[in-house]
C-alpha atoms as a PDB file:
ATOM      1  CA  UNK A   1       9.584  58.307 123.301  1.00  0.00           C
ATOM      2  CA  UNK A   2       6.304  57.138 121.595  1.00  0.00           C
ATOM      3  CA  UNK A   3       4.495  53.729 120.960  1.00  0.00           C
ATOM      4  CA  UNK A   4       2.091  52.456 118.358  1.00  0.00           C
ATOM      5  CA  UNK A   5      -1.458  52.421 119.734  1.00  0.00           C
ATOM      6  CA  UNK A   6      -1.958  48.909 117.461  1.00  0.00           C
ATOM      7  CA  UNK A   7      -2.722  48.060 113.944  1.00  0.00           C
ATOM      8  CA  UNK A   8      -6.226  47.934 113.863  1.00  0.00           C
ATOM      9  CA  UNK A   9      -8.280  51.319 113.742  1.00  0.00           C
ATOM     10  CA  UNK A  10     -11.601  50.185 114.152  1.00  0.00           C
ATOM     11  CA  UNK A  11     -14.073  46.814 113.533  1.00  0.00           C
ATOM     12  CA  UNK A  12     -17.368  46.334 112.671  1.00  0.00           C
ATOM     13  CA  UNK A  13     -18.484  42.825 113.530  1.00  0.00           C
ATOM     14  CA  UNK A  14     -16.227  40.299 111.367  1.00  0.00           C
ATOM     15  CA  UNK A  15     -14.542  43.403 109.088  1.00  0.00           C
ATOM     16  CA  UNK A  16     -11.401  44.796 110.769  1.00  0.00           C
ATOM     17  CA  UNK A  17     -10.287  48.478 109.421  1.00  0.00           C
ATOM     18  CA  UNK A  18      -6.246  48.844 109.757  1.00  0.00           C
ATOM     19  CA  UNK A  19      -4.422  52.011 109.839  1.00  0.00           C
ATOM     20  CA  UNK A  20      -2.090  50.177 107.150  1.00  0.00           C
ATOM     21  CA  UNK A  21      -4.909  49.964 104.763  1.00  0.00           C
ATOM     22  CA  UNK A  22      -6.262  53.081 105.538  1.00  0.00           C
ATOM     23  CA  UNK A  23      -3.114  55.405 105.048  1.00  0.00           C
ATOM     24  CA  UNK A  24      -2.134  53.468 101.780  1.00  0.00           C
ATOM     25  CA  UNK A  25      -5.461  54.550 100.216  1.00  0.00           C
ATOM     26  CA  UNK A  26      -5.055  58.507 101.728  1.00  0.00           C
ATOM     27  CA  UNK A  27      -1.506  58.273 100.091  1.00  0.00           C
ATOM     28  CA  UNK A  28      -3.268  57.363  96.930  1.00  0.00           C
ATOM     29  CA  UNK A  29      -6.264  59.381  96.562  1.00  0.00           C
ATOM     30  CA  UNK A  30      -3.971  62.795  97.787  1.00  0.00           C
ATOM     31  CA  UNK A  31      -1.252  62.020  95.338  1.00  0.00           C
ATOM     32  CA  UNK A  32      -4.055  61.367  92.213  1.00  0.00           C
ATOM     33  CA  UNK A  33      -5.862  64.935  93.592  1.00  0.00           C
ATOM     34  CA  UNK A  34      -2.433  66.723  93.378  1.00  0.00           C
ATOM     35  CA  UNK A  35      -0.869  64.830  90.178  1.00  0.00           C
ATOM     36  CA  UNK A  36      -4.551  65.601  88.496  1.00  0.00           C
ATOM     37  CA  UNK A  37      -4.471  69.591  90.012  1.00  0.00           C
ATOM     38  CA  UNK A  38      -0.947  69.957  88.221  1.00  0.00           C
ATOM     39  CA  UNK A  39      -1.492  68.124  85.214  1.00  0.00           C
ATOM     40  CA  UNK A  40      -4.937  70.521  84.819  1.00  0.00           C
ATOM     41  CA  UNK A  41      -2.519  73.792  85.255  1.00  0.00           C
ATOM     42  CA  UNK A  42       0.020  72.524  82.823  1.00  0.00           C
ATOM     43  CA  UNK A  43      -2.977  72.032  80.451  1.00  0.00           C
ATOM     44  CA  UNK A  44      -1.962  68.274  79.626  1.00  0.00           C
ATOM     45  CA  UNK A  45      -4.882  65.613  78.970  1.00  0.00           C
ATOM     46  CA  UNK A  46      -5.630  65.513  83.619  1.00  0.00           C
ATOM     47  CA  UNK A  47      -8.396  62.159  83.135  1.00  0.00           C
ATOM     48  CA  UNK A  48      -5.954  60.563  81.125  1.00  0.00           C
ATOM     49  CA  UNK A  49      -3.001  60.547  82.863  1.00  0.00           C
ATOM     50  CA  UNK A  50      -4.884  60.195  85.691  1.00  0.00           C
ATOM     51  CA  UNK A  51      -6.066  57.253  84.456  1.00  0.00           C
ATOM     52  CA  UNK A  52      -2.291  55.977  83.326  1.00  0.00           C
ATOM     53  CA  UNK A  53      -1.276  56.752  87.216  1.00  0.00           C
ATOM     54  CA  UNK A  54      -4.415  54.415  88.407  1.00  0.00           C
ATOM     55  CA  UNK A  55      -3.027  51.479  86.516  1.00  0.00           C
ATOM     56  CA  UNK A  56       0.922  52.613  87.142  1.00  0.00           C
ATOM     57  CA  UNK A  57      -0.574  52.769  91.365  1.00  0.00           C
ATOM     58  CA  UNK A  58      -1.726  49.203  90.776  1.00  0.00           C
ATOM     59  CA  UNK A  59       1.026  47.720  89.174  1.00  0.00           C
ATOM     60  CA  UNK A  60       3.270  49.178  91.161  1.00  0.00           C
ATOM     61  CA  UNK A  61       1.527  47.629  94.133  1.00  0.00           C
ATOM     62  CA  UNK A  62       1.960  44.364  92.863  1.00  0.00           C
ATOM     63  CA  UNK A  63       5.499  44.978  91.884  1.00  0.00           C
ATOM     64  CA  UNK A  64       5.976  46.382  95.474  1.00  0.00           C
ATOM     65  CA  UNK A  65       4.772  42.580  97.024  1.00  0.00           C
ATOM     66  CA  UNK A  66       6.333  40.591  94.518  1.00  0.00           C
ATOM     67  CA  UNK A  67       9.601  42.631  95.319  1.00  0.00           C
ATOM     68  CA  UNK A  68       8.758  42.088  99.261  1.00  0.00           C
ATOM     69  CA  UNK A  69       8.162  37.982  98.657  1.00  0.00           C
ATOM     70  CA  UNK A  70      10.774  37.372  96.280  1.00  0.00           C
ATOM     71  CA  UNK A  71      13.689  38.438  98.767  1.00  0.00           C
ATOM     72  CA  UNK A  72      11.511  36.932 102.176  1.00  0.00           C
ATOM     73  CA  UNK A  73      11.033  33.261 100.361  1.00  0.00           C
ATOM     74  CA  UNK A  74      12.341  31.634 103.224  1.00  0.00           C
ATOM     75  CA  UNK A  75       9.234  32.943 106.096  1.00  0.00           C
ATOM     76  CA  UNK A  76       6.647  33.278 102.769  1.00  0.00           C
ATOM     77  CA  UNK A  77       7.760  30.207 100.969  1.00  0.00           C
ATOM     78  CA  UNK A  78       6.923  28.556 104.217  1.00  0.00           C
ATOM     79  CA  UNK A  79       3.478  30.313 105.030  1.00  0.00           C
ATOM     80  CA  UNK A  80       2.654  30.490 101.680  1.00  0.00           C
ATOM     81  CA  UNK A  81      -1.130  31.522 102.760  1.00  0.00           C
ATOM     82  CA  UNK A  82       0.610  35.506 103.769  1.00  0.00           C
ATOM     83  CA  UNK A  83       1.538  35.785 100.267  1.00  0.00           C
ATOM     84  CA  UNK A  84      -1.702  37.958  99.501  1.00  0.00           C
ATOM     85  CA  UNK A  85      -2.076  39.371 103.024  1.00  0.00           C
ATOM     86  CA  UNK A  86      -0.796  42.929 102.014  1.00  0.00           C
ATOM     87  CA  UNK A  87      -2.800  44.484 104.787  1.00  0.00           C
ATOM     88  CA  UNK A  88      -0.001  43.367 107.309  1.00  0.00           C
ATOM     89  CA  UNK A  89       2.221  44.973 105.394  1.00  0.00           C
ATOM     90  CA  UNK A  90       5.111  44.113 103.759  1.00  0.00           C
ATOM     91  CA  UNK A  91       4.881  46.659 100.342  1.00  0.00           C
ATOM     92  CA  UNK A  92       8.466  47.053  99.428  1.00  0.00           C
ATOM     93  CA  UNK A  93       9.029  50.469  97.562  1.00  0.00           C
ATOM     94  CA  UNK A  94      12.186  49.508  95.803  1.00  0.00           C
ATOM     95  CA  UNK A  95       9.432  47.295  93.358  1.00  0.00           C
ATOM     96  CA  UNK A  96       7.130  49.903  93.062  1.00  0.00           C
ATOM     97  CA  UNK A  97       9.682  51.893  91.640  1.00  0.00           C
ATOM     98  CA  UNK A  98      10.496  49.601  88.853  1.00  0.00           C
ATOM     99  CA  UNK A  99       7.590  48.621  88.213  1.00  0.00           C
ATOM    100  CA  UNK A 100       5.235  51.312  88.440  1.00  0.00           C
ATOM    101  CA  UNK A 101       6.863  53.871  86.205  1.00  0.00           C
ATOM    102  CA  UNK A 102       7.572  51.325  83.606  1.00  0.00           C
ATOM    103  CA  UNK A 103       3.522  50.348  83.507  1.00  0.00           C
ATOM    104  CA  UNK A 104       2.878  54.309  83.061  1.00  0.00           C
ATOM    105  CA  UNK A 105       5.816  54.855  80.833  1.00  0.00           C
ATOM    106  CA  UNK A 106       4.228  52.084  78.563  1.00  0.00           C
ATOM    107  CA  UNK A 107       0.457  53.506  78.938  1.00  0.00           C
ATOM    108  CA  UNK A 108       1.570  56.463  78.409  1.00  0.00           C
ATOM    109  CA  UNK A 109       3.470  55.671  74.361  1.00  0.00           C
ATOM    110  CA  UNK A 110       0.458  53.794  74.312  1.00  0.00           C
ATOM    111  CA  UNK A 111      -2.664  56.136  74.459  1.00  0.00           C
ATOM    112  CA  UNK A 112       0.443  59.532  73.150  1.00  0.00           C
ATOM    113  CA  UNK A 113       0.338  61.211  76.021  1.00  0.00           C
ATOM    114  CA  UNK A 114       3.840  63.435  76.625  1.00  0.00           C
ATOM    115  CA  UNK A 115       5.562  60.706  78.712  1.00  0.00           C
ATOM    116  CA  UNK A 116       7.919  63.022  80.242  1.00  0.00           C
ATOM    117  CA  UNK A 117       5.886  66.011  81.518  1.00  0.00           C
ATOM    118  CA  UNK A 118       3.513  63.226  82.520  1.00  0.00           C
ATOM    119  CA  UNK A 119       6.370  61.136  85.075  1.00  0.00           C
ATOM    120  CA  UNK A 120       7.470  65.100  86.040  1.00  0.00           C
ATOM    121  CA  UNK A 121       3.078  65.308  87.260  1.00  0.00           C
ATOM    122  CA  UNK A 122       3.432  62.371  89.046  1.00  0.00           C
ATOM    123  CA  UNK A 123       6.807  62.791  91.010  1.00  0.00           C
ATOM    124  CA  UNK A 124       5.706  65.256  93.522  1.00  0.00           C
ATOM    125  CA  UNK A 125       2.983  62.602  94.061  1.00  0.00           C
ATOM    126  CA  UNK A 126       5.086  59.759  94.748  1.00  0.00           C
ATOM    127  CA  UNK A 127       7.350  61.421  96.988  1.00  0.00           C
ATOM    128  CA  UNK A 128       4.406  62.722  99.526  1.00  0.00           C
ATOM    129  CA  UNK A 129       2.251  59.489  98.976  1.00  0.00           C
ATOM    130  CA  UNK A 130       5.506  57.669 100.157  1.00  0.00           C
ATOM    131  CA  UNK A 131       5.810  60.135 103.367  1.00  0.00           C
ATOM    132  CA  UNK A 132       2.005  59.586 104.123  1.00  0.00           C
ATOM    133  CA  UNK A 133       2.059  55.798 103.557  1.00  0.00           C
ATOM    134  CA  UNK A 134       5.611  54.992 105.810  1.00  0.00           C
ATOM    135  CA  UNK A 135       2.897  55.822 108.668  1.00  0.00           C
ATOM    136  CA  UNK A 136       1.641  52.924 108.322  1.00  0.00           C
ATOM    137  CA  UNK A 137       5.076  51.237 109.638  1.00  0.00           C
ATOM    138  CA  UNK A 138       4.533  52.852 112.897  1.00  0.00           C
ATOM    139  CA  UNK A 139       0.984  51.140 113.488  1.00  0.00           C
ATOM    140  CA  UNK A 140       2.427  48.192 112.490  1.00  0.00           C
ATOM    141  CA  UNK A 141       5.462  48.124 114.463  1.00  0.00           C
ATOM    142  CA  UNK A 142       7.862  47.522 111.667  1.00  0.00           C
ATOM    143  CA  UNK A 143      10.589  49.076 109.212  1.00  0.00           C
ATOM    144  CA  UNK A 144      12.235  50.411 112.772  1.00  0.00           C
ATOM    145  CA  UNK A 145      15.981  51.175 112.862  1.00  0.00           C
ATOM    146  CA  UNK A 146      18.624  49.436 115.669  1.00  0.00           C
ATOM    147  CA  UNK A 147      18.443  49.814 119.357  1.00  0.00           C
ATOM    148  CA  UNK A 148      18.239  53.776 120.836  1.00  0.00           C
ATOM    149  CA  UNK A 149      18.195  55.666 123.749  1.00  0.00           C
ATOM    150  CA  UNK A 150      17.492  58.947 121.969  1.00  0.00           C
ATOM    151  CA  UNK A 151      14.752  61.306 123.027  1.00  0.00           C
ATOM    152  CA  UNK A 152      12.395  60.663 120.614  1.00  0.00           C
ATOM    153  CA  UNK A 153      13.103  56.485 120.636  1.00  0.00           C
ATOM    154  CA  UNK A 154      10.223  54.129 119.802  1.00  0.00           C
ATOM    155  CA  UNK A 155       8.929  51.335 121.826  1.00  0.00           C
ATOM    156  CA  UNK A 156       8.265  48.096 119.636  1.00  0.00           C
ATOM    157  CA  UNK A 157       6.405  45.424 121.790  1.00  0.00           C
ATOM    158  CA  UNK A 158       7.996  42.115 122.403  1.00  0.00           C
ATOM    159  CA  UNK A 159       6.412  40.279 120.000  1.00  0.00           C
ATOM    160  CA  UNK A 160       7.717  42.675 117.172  1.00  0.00           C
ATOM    161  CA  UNK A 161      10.948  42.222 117.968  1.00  0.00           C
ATOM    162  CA  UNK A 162      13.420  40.494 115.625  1.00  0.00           C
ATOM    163  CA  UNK A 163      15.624  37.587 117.216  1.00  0.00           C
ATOM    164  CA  UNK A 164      18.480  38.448 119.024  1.00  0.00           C
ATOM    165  CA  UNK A 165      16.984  41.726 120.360  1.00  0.00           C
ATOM    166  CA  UNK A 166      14.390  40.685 122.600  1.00  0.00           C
ATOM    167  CA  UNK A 167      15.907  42.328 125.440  1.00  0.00           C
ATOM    168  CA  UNK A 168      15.441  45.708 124.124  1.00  0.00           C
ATOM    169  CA  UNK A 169      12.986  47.660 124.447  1.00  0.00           C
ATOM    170  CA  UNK A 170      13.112  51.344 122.099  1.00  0.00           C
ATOM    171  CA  UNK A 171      14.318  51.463 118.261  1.00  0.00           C
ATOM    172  CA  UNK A 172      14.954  53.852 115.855  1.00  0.00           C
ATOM    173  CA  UNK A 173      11.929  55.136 114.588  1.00  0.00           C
ATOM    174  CA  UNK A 174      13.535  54.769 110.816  1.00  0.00           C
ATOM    175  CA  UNK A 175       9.578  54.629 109.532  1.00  0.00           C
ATOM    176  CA  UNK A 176      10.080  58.139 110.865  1.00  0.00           C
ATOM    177  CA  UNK A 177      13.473  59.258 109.233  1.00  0.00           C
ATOM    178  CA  UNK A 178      11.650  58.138 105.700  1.00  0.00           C
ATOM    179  CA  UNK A 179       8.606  59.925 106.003  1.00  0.00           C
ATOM    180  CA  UNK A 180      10.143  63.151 106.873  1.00  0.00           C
ATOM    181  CA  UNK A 181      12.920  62.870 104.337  1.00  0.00           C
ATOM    182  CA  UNK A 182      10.048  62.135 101.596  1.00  0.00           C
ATOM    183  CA  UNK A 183       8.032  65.431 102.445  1.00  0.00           C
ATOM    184  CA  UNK A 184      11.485  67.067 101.949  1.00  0.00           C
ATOM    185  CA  UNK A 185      12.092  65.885  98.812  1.00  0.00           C
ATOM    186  CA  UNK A 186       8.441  67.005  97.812  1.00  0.00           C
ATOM    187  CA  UNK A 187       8.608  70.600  99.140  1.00  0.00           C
ATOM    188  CA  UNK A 188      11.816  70.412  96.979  1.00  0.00           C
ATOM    189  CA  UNK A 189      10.773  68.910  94.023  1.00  0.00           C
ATOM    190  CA  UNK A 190       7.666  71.580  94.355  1.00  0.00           C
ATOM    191  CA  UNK A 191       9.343  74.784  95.683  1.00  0.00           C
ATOM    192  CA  UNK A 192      12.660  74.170  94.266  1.00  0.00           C
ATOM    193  CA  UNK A 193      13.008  71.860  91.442  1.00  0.00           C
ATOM    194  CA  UNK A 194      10.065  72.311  89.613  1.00  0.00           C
ATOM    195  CA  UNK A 195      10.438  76.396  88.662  1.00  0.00           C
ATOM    196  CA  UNK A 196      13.938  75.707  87.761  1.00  0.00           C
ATOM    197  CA  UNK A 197      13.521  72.849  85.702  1.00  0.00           C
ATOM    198  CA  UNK A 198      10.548  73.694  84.328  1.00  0.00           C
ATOM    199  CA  UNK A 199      11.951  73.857  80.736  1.00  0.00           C
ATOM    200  CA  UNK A 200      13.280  70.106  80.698  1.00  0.00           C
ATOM    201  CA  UNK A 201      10.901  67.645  81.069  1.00  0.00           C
ATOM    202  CA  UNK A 202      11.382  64.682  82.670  1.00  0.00           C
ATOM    203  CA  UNK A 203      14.012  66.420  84.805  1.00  0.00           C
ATOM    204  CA  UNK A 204      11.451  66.578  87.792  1.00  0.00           C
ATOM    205  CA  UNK A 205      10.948  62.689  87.446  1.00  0.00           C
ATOM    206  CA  UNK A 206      14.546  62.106  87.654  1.00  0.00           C
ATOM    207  CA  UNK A 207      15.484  64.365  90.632  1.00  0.00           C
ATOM    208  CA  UNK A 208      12.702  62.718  92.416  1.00  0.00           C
ATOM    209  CA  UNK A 209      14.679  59.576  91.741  1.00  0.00           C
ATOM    210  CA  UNK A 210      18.170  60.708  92.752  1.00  0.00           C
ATOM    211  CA  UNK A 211      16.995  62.466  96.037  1.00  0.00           C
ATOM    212  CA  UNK A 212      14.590  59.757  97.111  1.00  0.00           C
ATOM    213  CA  UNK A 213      17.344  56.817  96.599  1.00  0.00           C
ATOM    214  CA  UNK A 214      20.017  59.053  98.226  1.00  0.00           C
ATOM    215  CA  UNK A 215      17.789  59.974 101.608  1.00  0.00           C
ATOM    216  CA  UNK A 216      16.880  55.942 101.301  1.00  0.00           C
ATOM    217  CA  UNK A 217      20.317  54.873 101.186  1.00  0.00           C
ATOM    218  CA  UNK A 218      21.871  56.190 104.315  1.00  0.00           C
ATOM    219  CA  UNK A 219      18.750  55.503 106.404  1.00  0.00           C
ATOM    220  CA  UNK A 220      18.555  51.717 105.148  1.00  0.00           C
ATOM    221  CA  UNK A 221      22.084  51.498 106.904  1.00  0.00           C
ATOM    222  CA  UNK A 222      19.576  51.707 110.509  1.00  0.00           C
ATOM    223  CA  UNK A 223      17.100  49.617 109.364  1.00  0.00           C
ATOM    224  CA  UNK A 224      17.227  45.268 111.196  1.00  0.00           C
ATOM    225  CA  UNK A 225      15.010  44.182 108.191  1.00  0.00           C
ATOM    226  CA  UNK A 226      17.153  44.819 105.481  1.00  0.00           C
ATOM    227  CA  UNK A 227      17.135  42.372 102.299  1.00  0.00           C
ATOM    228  CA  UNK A 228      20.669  40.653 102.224  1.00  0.00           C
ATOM    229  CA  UNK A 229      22.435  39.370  99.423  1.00  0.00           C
ATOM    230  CA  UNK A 230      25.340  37.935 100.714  1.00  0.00           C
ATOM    231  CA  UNK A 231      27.178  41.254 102.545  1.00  0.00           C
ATOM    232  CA  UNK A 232      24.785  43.295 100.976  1.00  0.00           C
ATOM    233  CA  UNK A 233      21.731  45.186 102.082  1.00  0.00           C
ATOM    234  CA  UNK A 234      19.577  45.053  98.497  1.00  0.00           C
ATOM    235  CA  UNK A 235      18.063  48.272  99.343  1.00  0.00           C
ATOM    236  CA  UNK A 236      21.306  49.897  99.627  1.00  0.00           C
ATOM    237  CA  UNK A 237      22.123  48.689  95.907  1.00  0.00           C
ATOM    238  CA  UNK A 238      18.873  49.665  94.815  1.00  0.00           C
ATOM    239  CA  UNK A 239      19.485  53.028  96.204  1.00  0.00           C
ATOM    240  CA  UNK A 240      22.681  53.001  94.404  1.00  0.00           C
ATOM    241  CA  UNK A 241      21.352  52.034  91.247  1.00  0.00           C
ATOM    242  CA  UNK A 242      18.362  54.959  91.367  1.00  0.00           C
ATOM    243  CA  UNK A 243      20.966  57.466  92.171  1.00  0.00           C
ATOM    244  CA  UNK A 244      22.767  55.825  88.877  1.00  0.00           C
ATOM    245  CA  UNK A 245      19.506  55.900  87.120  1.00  0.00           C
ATOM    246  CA  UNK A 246      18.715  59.662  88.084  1.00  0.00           C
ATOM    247  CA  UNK A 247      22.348  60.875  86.978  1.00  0.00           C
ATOM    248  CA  UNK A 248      22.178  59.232  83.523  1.00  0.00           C
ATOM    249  CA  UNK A 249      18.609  60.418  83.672  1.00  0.00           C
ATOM    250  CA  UNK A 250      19.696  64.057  84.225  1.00  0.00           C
ATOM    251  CA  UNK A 251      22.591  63.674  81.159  1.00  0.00           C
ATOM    252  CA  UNK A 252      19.848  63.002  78.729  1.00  0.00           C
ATOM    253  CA  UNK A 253      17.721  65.166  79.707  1.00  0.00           C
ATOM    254  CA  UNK A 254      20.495  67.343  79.486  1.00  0.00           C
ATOM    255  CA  UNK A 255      21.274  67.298  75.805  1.00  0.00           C
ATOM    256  CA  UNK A 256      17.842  66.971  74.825  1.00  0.00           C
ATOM    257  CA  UNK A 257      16.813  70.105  72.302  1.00  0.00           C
ATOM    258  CA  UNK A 258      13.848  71.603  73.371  1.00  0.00           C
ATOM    259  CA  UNK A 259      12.300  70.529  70.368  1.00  0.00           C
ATOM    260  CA  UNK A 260      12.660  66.846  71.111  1.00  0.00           C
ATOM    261  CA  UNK A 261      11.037  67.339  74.942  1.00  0.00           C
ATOM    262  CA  UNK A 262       7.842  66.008  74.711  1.00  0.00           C
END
């Protein structure tokens, strides 16, 4: 059993530090370090894709919220002053993933960098910024799974606990499930995928795509917060459609000469 110690790290007079905050920025700056480390050893153009992944991080971040507000309208819609207050949380990674990699796809065409070795850089990036950044869940008490009595439970204070389940106490620690199934997929994509594949580019981005949706699917199924659209959990049909996306993905990449993989 384990417990959040709270969402604030430290404060300094009127400025208040949270864990949130500062594990979404470690997830950043460690995923640019390794995306720029691998893009350097591949000899591709590092700064500039670098510099592709910045904006990609950004928009992603905004896609991420959006994505979050869209399908909460009734609580944001209502307290429309949370909209910007992404340092409680509330980053949903289902609209980072549309958004961001369509920003850095389009940066990408724009300033001819090889689009496809450049999304297979940054996939082993995503995957551990994702397991880094689901930390922050814990400190903020959220993204936890049903009602548990397992050994290794988690205790959500009252206050954090949605309606109807105020009488319990420990949760599964789904935040948990994520974060370990995302360094998975990166010691795969790294140790596994990535010598394999090595030949087809774009490969690496897509496998990162399949395996991330699939782990995110069967975990959502846990999850109290879920998105609904109408019987629905919209993270289980955005799982569905990545796995979709990663299969068709895989096909073209597939029948792509290795002349035409750029």
């Amino acid at each position: 059993m384990f417990a959040s110690p709270g969402a604030i790290a430290f404060q300094i007079g009127p400025l208040v530090i949270r864990w949130y905050g500062i594990l979404m920025a470690a997830s950043i700056v460690i995923g640019l370090w390794l995306a720029h480390r691998q893009a350097r050893r591949e000899d591709l153009p590092a700064d500039d894709i670098i510099s592709a992944g910045q904006w990609a991080i950004l928009a992603g971040l905004v896609g991420a919220r959006a994505y979050e507000v869209i399908f909460n309208w009734d609580y944001y819609g209502q307290n429309r002053s949370k909209i910007i207050a992404v340092w409680e949380g509330g980053l949903a990674i289902h609209g980072a993933l549309i958004v961001g990699p369509l920003v850095g796809i389009w940066l990408a065409r724009r300033w001819k960098l090889p689009v496809l070795r450049s999304l297979d850089v940054a996939a082993p990036s995503a995957a551990i910024g994702q397991a880094i950044g689901r930390w922050g869940n814990f400190f903020n008490e959220e993204a936890f799974g049903r009602p548990t009595s397992l050994p290794w439970r988690l205790y959500i204070s009252p206050e954090h606990r949605p309606p109807g389940f105020a009488q319990f106490e420990h949760f599964h620690p789904t935040f948990l499930y994520e974060s370990l199934w995302d360094l998975g997929v990166f010691l795969a994509l790294v140790l596994a995928v990535r010598p394999r594949l090595r030949a087809r580019p774009g490969a690496l981005f897509f496998c990162y795509i399949g395996l991330y949706s699939l782990g995110r699917f069967f975990i959502e199924a846990l999850r109290l917060d879920s998105f609904w659209m109408g019987t629905y959990r919209v993270p289980q049909v955005a799982s569905l459609v990545g796995m979709l996306v990663a299969l068709v993905g895989l096909a073209w990449i597939q029948r792509r000469s290795p002349a035409e993989a750029h």
